[in-house]
N, C-alpha and C. Protein backbone atom coordinates (compact mmCIF):
# COMPACT_ATOMS: atom_id res chain seq x y z
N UNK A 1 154.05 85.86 -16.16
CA UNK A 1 154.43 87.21 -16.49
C UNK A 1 154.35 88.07 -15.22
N UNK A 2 155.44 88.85 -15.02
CA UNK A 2 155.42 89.74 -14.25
C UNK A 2 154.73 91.19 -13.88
N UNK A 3 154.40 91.51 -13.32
CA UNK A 3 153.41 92.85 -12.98
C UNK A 3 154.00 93.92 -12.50
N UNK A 4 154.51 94.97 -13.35
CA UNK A 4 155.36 95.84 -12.90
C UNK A 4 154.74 96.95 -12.26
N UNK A 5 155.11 97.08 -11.13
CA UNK A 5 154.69 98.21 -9.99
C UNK A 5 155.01 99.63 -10.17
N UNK A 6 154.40 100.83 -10.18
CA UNK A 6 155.33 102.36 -9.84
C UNK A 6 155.81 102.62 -8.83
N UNK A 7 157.60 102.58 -8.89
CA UNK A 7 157.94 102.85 -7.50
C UNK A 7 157.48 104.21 -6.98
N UNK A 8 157.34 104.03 -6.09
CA UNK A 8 157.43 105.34 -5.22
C UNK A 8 158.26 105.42 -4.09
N UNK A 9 158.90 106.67 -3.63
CA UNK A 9 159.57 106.83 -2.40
C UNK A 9 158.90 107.07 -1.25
N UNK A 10 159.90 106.76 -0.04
CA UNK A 10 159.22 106.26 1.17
C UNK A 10 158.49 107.36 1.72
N UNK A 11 158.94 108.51 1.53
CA UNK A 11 158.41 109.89 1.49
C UNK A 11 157.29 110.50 0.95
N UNK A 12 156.84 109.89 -0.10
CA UNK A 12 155.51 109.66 -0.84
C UNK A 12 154.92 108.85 -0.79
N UNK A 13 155.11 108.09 0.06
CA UNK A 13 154.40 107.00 0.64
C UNK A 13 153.46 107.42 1.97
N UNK A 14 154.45 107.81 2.82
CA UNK A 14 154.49 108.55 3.91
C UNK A 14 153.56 109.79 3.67
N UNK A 15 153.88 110.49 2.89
CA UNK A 15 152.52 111.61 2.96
C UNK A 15 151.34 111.29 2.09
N UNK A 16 150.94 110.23 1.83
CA UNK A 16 149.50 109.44 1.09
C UNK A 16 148.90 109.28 2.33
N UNK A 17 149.78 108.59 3.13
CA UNK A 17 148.92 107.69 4.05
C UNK A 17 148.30 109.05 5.22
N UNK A 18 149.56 109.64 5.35
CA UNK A 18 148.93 111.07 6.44
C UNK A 18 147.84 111.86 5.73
N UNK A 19 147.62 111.57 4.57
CA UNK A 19 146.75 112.69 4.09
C UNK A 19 145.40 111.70 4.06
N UNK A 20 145.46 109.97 4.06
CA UNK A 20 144.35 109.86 4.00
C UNK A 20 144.08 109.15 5.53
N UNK A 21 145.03 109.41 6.53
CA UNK A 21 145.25 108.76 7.94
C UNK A 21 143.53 109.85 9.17
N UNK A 22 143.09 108.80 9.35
CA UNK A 22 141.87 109.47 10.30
C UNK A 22 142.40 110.33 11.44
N UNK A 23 143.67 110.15 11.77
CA UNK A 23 144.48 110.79 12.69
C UNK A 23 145.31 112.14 12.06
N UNK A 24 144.90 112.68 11.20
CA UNK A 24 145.55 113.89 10.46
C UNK A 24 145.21 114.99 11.53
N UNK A 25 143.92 115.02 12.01
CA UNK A 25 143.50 116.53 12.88
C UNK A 25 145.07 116.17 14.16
N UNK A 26 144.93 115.19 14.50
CA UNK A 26 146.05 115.07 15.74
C UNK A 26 147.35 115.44 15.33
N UNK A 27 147.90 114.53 14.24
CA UNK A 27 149.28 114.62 13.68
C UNK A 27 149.92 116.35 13.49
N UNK A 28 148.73 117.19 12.92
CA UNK A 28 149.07 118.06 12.42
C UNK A 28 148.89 118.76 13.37
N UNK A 29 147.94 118.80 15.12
CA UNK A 29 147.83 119.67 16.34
C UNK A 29 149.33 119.20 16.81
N UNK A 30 149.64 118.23 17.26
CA UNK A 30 151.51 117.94 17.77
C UNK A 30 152.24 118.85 17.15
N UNK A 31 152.44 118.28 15.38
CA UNK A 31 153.51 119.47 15.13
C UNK A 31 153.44 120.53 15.31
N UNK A 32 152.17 121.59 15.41
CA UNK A 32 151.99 122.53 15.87
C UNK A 32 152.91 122.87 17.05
N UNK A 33 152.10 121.86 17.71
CA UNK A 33 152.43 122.58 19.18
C UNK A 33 154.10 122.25 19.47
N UNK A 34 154.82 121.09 18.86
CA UNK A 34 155.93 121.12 18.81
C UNK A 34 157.09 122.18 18.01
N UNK A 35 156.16 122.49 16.97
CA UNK A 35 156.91 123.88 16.42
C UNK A 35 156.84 125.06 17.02
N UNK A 36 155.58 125.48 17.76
CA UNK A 36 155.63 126.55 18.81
C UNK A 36 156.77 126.14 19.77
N UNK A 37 156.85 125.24 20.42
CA UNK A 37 158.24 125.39 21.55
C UNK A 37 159.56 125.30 20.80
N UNK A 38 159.64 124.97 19.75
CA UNK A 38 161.16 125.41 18.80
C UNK A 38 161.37 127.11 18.29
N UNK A 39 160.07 127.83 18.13
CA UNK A 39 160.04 128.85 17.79
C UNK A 39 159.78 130.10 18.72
N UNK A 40 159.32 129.75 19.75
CA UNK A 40 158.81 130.69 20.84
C UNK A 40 160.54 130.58 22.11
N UNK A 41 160.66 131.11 22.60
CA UNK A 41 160.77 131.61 24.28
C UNK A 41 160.41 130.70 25.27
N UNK A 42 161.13 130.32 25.99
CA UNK A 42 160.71 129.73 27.14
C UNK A 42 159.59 130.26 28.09
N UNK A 43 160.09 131.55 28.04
CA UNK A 43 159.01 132.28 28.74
C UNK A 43 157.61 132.46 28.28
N UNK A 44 157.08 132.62 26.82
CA UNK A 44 156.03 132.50 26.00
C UNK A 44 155.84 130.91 26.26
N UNK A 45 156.72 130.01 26.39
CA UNK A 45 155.89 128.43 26.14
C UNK A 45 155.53 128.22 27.19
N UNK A 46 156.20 128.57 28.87
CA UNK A 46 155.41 128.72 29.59
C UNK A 46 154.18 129.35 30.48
N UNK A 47 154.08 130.11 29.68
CA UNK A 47 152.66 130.96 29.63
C UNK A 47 151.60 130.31 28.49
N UNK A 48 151.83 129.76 27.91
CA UNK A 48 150.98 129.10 27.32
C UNK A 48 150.10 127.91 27.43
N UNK A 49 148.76 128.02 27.41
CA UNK A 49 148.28 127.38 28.02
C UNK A 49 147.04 126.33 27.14
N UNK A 50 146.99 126.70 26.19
CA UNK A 50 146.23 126.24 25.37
C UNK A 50 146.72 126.30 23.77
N UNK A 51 146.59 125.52 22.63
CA UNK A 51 147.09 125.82 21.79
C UNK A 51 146.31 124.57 20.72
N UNK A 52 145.95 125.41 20.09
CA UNK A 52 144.77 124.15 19.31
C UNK A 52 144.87 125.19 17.54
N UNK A 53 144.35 124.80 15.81
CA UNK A 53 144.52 124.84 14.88
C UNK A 53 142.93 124.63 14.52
N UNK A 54 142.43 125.66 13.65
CA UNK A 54 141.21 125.30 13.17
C UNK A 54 141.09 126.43 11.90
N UNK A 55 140.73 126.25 10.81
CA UNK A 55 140.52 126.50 9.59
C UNK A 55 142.08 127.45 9.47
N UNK A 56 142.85 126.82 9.13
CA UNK A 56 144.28 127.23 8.93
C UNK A 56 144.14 128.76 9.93
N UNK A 57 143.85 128.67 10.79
CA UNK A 57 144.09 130.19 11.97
C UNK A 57 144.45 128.94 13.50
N UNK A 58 145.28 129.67 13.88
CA UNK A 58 146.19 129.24 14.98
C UNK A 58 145.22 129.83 16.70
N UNK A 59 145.20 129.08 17.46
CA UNK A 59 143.85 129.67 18.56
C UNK A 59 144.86 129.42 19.78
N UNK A 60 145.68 130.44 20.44
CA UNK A 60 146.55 130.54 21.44
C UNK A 60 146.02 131.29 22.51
N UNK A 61 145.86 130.36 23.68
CA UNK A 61 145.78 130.66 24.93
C UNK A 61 146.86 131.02 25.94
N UNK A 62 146.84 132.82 26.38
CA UNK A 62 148.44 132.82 26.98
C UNK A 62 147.83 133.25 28.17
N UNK A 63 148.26 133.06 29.38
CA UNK A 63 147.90 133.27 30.39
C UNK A 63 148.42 134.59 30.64
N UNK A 64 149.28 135.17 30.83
CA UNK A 64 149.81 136.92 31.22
C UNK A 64 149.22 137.76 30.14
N UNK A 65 148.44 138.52 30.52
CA UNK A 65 147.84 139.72 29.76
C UNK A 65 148.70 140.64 29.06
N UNK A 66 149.83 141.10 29.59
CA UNK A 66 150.80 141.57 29.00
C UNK A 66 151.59 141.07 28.18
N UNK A 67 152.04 139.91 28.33
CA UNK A 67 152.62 138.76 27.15
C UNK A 67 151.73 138.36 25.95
N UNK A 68 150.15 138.32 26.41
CA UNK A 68 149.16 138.38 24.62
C UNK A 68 149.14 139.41 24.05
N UNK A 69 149.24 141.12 24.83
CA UNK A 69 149.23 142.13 24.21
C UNK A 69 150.21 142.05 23.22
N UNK A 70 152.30 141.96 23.54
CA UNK A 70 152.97 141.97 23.01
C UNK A 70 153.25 140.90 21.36
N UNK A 71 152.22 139.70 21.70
CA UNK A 71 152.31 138.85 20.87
C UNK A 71 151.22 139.33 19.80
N UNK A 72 150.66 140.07 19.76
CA UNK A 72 149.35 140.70 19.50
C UNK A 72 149.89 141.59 18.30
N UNK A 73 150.92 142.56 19.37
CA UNK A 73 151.60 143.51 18.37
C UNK A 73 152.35 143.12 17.63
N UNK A 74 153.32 141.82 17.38
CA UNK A 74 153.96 141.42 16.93
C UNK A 74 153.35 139.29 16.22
N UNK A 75 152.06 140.10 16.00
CA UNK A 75 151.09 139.11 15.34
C UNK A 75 152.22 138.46 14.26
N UNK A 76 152.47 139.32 13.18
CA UNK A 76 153.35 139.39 11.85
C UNK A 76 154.57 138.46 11.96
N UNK A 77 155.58 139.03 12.68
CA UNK A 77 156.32 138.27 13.10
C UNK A 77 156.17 136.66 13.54
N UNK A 78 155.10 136.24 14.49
CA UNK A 78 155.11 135.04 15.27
C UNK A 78 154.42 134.03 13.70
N UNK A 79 153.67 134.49 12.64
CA UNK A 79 153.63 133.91 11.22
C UNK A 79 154.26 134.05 10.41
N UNK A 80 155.70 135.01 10.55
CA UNK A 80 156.62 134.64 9.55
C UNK A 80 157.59 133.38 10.35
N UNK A 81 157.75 133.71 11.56
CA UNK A 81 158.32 132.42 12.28
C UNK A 81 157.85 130.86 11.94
N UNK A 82 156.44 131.00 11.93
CA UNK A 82 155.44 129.43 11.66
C UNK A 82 155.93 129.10 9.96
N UNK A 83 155.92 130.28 9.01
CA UNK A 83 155.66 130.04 7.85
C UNK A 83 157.36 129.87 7.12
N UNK A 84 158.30 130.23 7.93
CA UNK A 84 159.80 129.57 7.28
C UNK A 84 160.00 128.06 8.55
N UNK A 85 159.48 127.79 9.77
CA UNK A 85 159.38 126.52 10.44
C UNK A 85 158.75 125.48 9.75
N UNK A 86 157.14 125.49 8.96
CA UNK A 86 156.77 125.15 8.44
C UNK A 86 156.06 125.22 6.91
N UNK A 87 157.21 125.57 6.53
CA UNK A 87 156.26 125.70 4.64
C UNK A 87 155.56 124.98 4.18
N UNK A 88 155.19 123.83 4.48
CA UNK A 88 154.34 123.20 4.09
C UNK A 88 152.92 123.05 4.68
N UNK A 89 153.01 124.17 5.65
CA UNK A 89 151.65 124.35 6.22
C UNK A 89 151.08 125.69 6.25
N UNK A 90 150.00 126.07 5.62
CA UNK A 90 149.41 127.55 5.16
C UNK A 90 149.03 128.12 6.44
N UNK A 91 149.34 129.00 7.01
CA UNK A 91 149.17 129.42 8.73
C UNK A 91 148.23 130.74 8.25
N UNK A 92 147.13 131.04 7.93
CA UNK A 92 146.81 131.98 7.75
C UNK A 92 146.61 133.54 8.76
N UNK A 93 146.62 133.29 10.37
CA UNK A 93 145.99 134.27 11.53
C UNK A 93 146.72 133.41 12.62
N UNK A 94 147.12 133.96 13.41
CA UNK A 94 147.42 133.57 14.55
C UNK A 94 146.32 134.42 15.84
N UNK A 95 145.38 133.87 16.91
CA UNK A 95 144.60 134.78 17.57
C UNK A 95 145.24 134.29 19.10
N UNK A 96 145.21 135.55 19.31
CA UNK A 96 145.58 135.12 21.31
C UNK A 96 144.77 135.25 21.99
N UNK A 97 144.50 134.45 22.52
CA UNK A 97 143.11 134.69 23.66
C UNK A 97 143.81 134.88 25.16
């Protein structure tokens, strides 16, 4: 007798394993930082110097003082950018150091 399996798609397959993968803190710092250079300025990605994710708040290191002020003021904006790039990730604060 045969043993019938629940299919699942490769896509739900794929996000089981990332959710129970020991490498999730990494997987999910890349896309980060790969969605910041799709969403930012050349000029912002190269001023940037650090860029790390910790309790859903975003921790950005920009080197020009005047370029964190502006990103500062326009906090709002740079998380509606993250949050239609990535909907599937809750971006709560973005901080510029």
């Amino acid at each position: 007798m045969h043993t019938v399996y629940p299919t699942k798609s490769l896509k739900e397959l794929v996000g089981t394993f990332l959710e129970t993968s020991p490498f999730q803190k990494q997987l999910t710092s890349a896309m980060i930082r790969s969605t910041w250079q799709k969403i930012m300025p050349k000029v912002v990605c190269d001023r940037t110097e650090k860029l790390y994710i910790q309790n859903k708040k975003l921790f950005v290191t920009i080197t020009s003082a005047p370029l964190r002020q502006e990103l500062q003021f326009n906090n709002h904006k740079v998380i509606d950018l993250f949050k239609e790039a990535m909907p599937e990730y809750a971006l709560e604060k973005i901080i510029f150091l």
